[in-house]
Protein backbone atom coordinates (compact mmCIF):
# COMPACT_ATOMS: atom_id res chain seq x y z
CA UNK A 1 119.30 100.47 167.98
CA UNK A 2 116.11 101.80 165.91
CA UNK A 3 116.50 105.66 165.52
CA UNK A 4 112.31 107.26 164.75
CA UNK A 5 114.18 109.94 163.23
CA UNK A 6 112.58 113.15 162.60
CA UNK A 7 113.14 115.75 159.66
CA UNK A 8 111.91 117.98 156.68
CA UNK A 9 114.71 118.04 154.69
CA UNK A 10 116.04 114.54 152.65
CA UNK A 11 117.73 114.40 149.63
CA UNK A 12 116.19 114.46 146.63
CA UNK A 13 113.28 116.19 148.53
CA UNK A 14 115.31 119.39 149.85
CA UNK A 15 118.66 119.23 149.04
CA UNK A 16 120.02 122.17 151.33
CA UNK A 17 122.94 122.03 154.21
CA UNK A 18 120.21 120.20 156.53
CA UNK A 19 119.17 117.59 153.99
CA UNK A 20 122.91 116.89 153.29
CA UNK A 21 123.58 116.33 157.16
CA UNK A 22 120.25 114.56 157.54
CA UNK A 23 121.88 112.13 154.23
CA UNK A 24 125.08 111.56 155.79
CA UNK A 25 124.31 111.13 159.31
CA UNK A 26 121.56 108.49 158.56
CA UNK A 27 124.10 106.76 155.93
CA UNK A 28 126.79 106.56 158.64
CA UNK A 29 124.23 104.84 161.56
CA UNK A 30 123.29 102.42 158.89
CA UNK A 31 126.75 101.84 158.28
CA UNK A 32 127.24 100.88 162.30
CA UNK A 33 124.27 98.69 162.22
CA UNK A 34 121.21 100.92 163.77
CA UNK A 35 117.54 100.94 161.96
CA UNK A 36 116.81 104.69 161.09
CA UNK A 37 113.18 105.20 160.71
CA UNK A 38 113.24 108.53 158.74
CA UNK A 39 109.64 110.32 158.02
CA UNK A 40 109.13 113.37 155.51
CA UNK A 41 106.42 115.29 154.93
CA UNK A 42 105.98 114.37 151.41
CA UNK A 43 106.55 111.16 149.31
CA UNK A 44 109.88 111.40 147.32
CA UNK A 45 111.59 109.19 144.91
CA UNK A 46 113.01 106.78 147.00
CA UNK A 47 116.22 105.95 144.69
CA UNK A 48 118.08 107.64 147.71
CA UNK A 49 116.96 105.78 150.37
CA UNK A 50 118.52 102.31 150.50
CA UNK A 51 120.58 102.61 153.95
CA UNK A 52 116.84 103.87 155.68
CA UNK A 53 113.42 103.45 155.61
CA UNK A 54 111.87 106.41 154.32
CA UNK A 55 108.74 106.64 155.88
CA UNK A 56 105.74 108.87 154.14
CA UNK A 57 101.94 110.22 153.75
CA UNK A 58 102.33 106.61 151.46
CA UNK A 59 103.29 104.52 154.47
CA UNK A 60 99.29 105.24 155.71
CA UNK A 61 97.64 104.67 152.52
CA UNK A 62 96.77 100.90 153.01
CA UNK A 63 96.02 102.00 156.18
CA UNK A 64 93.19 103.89 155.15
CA UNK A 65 91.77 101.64 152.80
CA UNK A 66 92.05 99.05 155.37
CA UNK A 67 90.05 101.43 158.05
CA UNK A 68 87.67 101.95 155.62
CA UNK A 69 86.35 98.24 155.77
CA UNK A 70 87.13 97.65 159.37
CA UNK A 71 85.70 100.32 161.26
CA UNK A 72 82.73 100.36 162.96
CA UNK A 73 80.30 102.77 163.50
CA UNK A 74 79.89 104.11 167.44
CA UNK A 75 76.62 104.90 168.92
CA UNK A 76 76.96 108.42 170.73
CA UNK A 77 77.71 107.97 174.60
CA UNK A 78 75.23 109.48 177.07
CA UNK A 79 75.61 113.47 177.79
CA UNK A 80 78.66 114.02 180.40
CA UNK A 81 79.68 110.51 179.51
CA UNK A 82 82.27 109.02 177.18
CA UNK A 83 81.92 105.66 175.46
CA UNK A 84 84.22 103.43 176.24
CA UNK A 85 86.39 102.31 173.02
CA UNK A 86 86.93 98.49 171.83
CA UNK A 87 90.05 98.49 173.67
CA UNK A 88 89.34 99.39 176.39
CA UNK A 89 86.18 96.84 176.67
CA UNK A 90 88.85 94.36 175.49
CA UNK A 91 91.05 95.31 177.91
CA UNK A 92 89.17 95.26 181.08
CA UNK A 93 88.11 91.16 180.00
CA UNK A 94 91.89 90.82 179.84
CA UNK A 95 93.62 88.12 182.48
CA UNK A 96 95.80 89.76 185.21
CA UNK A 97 98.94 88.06 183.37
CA UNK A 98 98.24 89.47 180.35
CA UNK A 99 97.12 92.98 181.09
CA UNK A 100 100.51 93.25 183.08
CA UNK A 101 102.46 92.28 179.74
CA UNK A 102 100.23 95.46 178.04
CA UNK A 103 100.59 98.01 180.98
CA UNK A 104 104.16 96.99 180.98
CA UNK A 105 104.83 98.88 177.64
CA UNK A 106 102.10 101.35 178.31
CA UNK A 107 102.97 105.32 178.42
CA UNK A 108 100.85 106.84 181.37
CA UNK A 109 98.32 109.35 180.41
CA UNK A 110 98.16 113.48 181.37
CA UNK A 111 100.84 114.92 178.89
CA UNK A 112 100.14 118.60 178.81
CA UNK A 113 101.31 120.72 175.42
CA UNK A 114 104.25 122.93 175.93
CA UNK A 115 101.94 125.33 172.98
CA UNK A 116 98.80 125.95 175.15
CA UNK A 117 97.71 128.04 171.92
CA UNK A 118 98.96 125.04 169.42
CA UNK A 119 96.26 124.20 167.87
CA UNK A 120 96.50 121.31 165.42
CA UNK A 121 93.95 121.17 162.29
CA UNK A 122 90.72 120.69 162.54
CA UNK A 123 90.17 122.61 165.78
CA UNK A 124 92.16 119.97 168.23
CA UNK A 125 94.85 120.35 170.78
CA UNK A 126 97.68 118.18 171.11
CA UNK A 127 96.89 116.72 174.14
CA UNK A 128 93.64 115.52 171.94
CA UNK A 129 95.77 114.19 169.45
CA UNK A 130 97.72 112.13 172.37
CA UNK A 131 94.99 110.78 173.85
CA UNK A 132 93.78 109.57 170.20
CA UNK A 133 97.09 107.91 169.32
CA UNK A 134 97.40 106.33 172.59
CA UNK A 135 94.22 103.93 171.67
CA UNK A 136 96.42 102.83 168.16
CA UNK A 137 99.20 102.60 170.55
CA UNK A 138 97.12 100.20 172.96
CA UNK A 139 95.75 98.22 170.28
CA UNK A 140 99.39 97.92 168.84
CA UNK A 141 100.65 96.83 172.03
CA UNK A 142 97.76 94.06 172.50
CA UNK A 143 99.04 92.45 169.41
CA UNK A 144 102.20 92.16 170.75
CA UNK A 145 100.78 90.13 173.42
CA UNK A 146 98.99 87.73 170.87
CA UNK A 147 95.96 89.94 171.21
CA UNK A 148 93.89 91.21 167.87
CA UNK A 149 91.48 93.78 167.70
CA UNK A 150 89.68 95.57 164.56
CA UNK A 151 90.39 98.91 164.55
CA UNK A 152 88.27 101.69 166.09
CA UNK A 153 87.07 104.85 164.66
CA UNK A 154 89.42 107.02 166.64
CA UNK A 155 91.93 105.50 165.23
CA UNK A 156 90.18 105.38 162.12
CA UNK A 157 89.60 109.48 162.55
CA UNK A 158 93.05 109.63 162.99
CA UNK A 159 94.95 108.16 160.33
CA UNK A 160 92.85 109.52 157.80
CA UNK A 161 93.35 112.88 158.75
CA UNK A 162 97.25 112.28 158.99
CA UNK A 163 96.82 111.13 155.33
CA UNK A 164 94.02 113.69 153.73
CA UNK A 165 96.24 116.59 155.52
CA UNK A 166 99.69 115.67 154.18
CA UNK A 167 98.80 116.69 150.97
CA UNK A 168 98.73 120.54 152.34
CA UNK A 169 102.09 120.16 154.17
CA UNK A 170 104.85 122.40 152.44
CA UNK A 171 105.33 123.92 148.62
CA UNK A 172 106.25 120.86 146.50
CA UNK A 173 109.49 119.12 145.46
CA UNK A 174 112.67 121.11 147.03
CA UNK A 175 110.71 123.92 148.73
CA UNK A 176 109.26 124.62 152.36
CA UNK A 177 105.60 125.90 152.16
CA UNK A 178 104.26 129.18 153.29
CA UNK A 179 102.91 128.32 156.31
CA UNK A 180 105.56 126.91 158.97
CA UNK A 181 103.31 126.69 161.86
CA UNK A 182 100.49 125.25 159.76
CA UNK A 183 103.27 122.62 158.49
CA UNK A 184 104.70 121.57 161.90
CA UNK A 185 101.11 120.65 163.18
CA UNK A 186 100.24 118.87 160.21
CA UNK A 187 103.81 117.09 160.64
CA UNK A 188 103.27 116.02 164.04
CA UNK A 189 99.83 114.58 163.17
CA UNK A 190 101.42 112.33 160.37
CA UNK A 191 104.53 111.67 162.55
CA UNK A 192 101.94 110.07 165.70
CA UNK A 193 99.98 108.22 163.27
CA UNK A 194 103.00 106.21 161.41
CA UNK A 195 104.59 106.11 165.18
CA UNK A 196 101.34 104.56 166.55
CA UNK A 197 102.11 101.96 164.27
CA UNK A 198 105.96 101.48 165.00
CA UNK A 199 108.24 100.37 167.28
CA UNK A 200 111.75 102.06 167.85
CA UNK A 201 114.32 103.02 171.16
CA UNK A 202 114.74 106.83 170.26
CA UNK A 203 113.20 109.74 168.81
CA UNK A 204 115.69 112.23 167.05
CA UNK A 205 114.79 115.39 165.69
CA UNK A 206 115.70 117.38 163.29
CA UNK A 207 115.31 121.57 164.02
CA UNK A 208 112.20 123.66 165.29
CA UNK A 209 110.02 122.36 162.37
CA UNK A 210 109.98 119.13 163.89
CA UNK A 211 109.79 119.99 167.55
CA UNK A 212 106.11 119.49 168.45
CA UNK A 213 106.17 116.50 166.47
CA UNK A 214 108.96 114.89 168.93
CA UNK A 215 107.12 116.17 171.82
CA UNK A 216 104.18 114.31 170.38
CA UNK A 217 105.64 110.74 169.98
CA UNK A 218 107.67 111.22 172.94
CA UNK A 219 104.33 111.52 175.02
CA UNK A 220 102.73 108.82 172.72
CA UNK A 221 105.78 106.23 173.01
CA UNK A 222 107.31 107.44 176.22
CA UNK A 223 110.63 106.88 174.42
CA UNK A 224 113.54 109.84 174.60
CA UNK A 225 113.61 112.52 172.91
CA UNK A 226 116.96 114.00 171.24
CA UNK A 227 116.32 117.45 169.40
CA UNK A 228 119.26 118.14 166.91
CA UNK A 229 119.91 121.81 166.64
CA UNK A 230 121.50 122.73 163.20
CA UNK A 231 120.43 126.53 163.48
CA UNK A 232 118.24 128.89 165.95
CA UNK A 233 116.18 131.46 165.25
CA UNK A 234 119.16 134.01 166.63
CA UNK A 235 121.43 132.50 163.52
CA UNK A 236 118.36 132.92 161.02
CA UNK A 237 117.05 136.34 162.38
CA UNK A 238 119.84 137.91 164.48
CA UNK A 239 117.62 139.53 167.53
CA UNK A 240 114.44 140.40 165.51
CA UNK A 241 113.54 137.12 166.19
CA UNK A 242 110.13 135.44 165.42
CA UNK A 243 108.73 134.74 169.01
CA UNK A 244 106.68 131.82 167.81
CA UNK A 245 109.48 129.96 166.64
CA UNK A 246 111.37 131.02 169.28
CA UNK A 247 109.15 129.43 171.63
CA UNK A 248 108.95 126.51 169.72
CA UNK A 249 112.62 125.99 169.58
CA UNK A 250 112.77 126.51 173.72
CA UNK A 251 109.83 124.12 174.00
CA UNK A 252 111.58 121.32 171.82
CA UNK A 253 114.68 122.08 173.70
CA UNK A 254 113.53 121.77 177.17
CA UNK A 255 110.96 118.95 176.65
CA UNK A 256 113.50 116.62 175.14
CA UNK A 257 115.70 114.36 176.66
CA UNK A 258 119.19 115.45 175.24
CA UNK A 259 120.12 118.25 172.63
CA UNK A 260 122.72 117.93 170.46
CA UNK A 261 124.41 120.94 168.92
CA UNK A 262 126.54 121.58 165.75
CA UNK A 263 129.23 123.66 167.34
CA UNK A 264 130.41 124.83 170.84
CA UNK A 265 128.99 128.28 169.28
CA UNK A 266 125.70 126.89 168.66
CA UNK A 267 125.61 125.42 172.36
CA UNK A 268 126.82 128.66 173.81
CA UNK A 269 123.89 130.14 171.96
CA UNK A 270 121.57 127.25 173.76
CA UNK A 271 122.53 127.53 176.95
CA UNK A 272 122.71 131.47 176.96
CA UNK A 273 119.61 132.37 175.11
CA UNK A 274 117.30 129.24 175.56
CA UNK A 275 117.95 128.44 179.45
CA UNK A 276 119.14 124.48 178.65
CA UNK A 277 121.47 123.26 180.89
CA UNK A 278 125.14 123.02 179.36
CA UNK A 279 125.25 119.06 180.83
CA UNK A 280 122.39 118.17 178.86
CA UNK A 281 124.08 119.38 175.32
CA UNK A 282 125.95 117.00 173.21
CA UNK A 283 128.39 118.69 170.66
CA UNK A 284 128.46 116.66 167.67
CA UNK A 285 130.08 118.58 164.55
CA UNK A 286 129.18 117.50 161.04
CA UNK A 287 131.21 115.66 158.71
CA UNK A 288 131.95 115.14 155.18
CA UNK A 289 130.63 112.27 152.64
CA UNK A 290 134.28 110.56 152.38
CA UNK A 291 133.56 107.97 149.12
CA UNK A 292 131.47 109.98 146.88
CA UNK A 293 133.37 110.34 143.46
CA UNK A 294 135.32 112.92 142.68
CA UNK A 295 137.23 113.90 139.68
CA UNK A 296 140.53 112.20 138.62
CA UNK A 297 143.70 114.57 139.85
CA UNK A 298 144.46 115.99 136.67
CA UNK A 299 141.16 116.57 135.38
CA UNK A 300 140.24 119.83 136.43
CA UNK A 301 139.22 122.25 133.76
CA UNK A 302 141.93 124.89 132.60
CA UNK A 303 140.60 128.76 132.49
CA UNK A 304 141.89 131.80 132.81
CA UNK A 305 139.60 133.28 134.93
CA UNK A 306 139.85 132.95 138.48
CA UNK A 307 136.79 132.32 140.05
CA UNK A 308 135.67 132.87 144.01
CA UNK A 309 133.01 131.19 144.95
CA UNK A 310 129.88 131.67 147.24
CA UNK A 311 127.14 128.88 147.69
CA UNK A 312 124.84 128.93 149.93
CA UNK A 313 121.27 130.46 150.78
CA UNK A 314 121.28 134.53 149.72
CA UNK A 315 119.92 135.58 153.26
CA UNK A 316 121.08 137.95 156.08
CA UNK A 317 123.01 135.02 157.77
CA UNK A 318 125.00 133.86 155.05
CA UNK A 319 126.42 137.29 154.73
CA UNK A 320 126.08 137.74 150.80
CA UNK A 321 126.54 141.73 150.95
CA UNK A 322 130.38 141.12 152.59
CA UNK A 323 131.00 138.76 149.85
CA UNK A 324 130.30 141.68 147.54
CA UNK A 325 131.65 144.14 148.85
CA UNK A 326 134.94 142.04 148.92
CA UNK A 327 134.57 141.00 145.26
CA UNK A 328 134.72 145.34 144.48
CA UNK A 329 137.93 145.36 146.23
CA UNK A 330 139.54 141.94 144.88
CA UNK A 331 138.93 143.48 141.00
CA UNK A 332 141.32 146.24 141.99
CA UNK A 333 144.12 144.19 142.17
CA UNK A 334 142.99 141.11 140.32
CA UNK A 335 140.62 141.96 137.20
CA UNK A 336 140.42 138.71 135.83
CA UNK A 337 138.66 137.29 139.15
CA UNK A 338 134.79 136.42 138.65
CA UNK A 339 132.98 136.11 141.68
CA UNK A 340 130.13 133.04 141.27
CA UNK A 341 126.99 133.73 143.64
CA UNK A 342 125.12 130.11 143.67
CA UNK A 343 122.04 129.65 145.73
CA UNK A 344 118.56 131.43 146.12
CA UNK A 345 116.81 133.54 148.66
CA UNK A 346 115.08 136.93 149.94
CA UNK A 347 118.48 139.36 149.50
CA UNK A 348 119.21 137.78 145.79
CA UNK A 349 117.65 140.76 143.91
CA UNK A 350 119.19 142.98 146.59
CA UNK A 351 122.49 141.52 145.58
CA UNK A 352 122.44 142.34 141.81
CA UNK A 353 121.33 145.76 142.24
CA UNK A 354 124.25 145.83 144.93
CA UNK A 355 127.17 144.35 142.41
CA UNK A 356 125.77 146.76 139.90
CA UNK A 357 125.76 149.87 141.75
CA UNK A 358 129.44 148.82 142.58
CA UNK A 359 130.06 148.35 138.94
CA UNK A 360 131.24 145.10 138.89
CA UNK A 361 127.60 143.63 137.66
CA UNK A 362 129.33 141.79 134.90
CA UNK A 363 132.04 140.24 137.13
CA UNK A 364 129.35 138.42 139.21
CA UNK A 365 127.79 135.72 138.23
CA UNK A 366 124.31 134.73 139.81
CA UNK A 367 123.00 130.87 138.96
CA UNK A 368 120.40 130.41 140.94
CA UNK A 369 119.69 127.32 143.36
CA UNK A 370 122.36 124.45 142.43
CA UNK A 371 121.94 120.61 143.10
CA UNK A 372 123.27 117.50 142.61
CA UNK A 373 126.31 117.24 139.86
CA UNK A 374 125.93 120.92 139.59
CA UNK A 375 127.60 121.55 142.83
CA UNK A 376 130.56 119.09 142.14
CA UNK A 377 131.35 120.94 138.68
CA UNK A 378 131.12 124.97 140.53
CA UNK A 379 133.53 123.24 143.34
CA UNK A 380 135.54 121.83 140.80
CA UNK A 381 135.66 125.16 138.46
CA UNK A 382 136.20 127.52 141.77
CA UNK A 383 140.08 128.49 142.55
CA UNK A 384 138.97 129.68 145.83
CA UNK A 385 135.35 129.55 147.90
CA UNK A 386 134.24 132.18 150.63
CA UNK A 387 131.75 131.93 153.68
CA UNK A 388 131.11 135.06 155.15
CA UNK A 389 128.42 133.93 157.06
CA UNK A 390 127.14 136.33 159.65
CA UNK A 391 126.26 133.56 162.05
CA UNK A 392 127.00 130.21 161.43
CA UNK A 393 125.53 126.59 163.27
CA UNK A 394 128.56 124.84 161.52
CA UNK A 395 128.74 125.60 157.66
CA UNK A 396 129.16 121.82 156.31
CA UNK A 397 129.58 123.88 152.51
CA UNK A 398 133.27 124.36 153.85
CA UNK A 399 134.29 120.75 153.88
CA UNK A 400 132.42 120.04 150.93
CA UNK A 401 134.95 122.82 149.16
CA UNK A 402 137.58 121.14 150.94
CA UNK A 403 136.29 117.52 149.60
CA UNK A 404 136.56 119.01 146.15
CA UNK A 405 139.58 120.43 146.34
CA UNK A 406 139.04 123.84 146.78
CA UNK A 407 140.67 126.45 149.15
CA UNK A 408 138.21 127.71 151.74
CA UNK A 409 138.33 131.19 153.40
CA UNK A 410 135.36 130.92 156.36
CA UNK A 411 133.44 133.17 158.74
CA UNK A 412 135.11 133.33 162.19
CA UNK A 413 131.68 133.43 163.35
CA UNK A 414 131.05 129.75 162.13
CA UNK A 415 131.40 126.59 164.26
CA UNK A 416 133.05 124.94 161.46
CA UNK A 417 135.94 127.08 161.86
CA UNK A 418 136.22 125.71 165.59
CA UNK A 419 137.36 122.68 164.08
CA UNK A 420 139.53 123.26 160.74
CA UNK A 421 143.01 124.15 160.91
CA UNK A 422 143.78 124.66 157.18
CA UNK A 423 141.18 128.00 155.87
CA UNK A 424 141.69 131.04 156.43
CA UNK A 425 139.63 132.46 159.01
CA UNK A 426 137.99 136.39 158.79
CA UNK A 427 135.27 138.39 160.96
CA UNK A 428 132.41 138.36 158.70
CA UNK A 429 132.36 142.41 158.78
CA UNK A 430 136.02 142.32 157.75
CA UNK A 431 135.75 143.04 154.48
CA UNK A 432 139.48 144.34 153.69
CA UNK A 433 140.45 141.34 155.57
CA UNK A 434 138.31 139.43 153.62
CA UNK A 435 139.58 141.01 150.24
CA UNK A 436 143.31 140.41 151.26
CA UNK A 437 143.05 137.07 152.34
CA UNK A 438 141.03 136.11 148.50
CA UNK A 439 144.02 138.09 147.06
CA UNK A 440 145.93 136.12 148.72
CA UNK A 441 144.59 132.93 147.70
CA UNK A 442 144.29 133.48 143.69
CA UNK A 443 148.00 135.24 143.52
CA UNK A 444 150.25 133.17 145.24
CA UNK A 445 149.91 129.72 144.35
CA UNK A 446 152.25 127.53 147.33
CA UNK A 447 149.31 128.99 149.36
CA UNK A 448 146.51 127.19 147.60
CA UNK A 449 148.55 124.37 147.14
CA UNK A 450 149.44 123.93 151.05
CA UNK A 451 145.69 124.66 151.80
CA UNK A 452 144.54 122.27 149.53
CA UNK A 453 147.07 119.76 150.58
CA UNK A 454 146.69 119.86 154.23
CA UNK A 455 142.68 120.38 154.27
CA UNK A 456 142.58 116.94 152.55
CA UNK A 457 144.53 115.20 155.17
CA UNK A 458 142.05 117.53 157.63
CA UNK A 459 139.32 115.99 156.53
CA UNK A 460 139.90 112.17 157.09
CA UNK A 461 139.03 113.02 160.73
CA UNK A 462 135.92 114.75 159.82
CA UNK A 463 133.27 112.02 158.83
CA UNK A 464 129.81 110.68 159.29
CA UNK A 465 130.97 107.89 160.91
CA UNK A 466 132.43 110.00 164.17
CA UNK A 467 129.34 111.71 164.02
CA UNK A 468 126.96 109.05 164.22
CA UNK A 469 128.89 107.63 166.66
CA UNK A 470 128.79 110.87 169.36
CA UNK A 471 124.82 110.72 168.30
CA UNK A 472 124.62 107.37 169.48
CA UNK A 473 126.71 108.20 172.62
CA UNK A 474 124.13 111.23 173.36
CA UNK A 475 120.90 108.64 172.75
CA UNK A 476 122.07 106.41 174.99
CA UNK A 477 122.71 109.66 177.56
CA UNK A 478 118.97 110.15 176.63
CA UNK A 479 117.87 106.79 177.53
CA UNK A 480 119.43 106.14 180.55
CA UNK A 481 118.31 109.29 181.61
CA UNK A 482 114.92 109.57 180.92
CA UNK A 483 111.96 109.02 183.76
């Protein structure tokens, strides 16, 4: 099967939770022989990327230069009138035999936008847009039946702007820009010109970002339409919800084919809040990179200190303030704990000024956004590592504690913790729970050794490779249901 896969985040481009499911989901349906087509909104070193094709703002260079030479110019049609394009002059000299093998791969006109105010740049809707890409898509289609055409300017119009307008789409290297909605129209451009040029079975994408862009090809293509749903705007913004991305989200949701969700929580959350049918949600939990190296038993490094760990973005739904105000209690009975507080976002300052009023500023350590070996060694280093996460899609950081080793105490309100057995499990607001169960942890050490012990064995059934597998399950769901 070819996968047009859809998503922002990639490693090395954004190496957060997404970009690592995004890594090891693609990884595992290369593994099981399917094609993933992955497109980013930015060219990235590509040392990643041997199990896909990556597929950028690059991919449309040659394009360009190659419109440049081959387009002609088009006389303006009469008022009230349009011009009729190359090919469609082409096509109306076409045989009957032949123009049956085109309109047998053709995707029927009058797609409407789900975003009636969704404007893309440069003033157009995204039914324009459609009807643009659906002249590439003809003309790609003709040379499928043995039919060649030079390309016209509306094509021409729009691959350059997918390429000139890529350089505006998010905030370099690692970062998401500051405008979203800006970035999602400017995605969906890029995403119909490279599809306009491709051929695949399924479109899969990747969170709200992505949504209008899967809309798009799915009108372009007429292929289905899976939208993966790692998070909703409820998880990011409990109920003061931005009703733009909201709508967005319910758009993507209900125009697609299938949904697939991260946890029965996050489906509960679909069906209940977003009106989507609980028959057409696929629960497909994340896994857990099973062969990457790790260090040799033995090799950990000795310390005194005992160090509790949180990783993870330092917003509302990652619950940072709970881990704090857990850490204060801890100390009490444990004052050679250090708490570790890895990641970056809005509530960081917040959080220092919080540990310091609490007067345990120099027990907490803040580092900052980790990557890459950085997050093996704090893993490695951490005796014990907390999610308090207020509201939680999964929480794929547990199992990559667990993959290193290291005892995990998670959020109740998580969907991870719907399927692991061996962490301890706390209400997010519980922070004397919370405290007792870290105490718990660093004092009493056939507890950490039975947690570490059985969450390893927990985790051979927890893979990419079951994933992918469910994924292809719900993409076939999506094709043999789609009309």
């Amino acid at each position: 099967m070819r996968i047009m896969m859809l998503g922002w985040e990639f490693p090395p481009f954004i190496a957060g939770g997404l970009g690592t499911a995004c890594y090891g989901l693609t990884k595992a349906l290369a593994r099981q022989g399917h094609e993933v087509l992955f497109v980013l909104p930015k060219a990235i070193d590509r040392s990643h990327s041997s199990h896909v094709e990556l597929l950028t703002p690059d991919e449309l260079r040659s394009a360009v230069q190659s419109i440049q030479q081959q387009a002609p110019g088009q006389a303006p049609a009469a008022p009230g009138q349009r011009r009729k394009t190359e090919t469609e002059i082409a096509i109306d000299r076409l045989d009957k035999s032949t123009r049956s093998r085109i309109e047998a791969v053709a995707v029927p006109s009058g797609f409407t936008s789900p975003y009636p105010e969704f404007q893309m740049p440069g003033g157009k809707s995204l039914e324009a847009l459609i009807e643009e890409a659906r002249v590439i898509r003809s003309q790609q289609m003709m040379r499928v039946a043995g039919i060649e055409l030079p390309v016209n300017a509306a094509a021409a119009e729009l691959i350059q702007r997918a390429w000139e307008q890529a350089s505006n789409m998010g905030g370099g290297e690692g970062h998401y820009g500051h405008d979203l909605m800006g970035d999602a129209q400017r995605y969906a451009v890029l995403c119909v010109a490279l599809a306009s040029q491709r051929n695949f079975d399924v479109i899969h994408a990747h969170d709200w970002l992505t949504y209008p862009a899967g809309l798009a090809v799915r009108s372009l293509t007429g292929k289905p339409l899976v939208v993966h749903v790692h998070a909703t705007e409820f998880d990011r913004s409990g109920d003061h919800v931005n009703q733009q991305v909201y709508e967005i989200e319910r758009a993507g949701m209900h125009g697609s084919d299938r949904v697939v969700a991260v946890s029965q929580l996050t489906k509960n959350i679909i069906t209940r809040r977003y009106g989507i049918a609980p028959e057409k949600i696929d629960v497909v939990y994340n896994g857990v990179e099973q062969e990457e190296d790790q260090p040799r038993k033995g090799a950990r490094i000795e310390r005194d200190d005992k160090i509790v760990l949180f990783l993870g973005r330092i917003t509302m739904q990652k619950g940072p303030e709970y881990f704090i105000r857990a850490a204060q209690k801890v100390l009490t009975k444990i004052p050679n704990a250090k708490f570790v507080v890895a990641g970056s976002g809005d509530l960081a300052m917040r959080m220092i000024h919080e540990a310091a009023a609490l007067g345990i500023g120099q027990k907490v350590l803040f580092t900052g956004f980790l990557r890459g070996r950085d997050v093996k060694r704090i893993f490695d280093l951490a005796s014990c590592y907390v999610m308090p996460s207020v509201s939680e899609p999964f929480g794929i950081a547990a199992l990559e504690a667990m993959h290193h080793d290291t005892p995990v105490i998670i959020s109740k309100q998580s969907g991870v913790s719907e399927v692991l057995t061996h962490a301890l499990k706390v209400d997010f607001w519980d922070v004397d729970e919370m405290a007792n169960k870290i105490v718990a942890v660093l004092k009493y050490p056939p507890l950490s050794q039975t947690l570490r012990a059985h969450g390893a064995m927990e985790l051979r059934g927890l893979n990419w490779d079951g994933a992918a597998e469910k994924c292809v399950r719900s993409y076939g769901r999506a094709i043999a249901g789609h009309h």
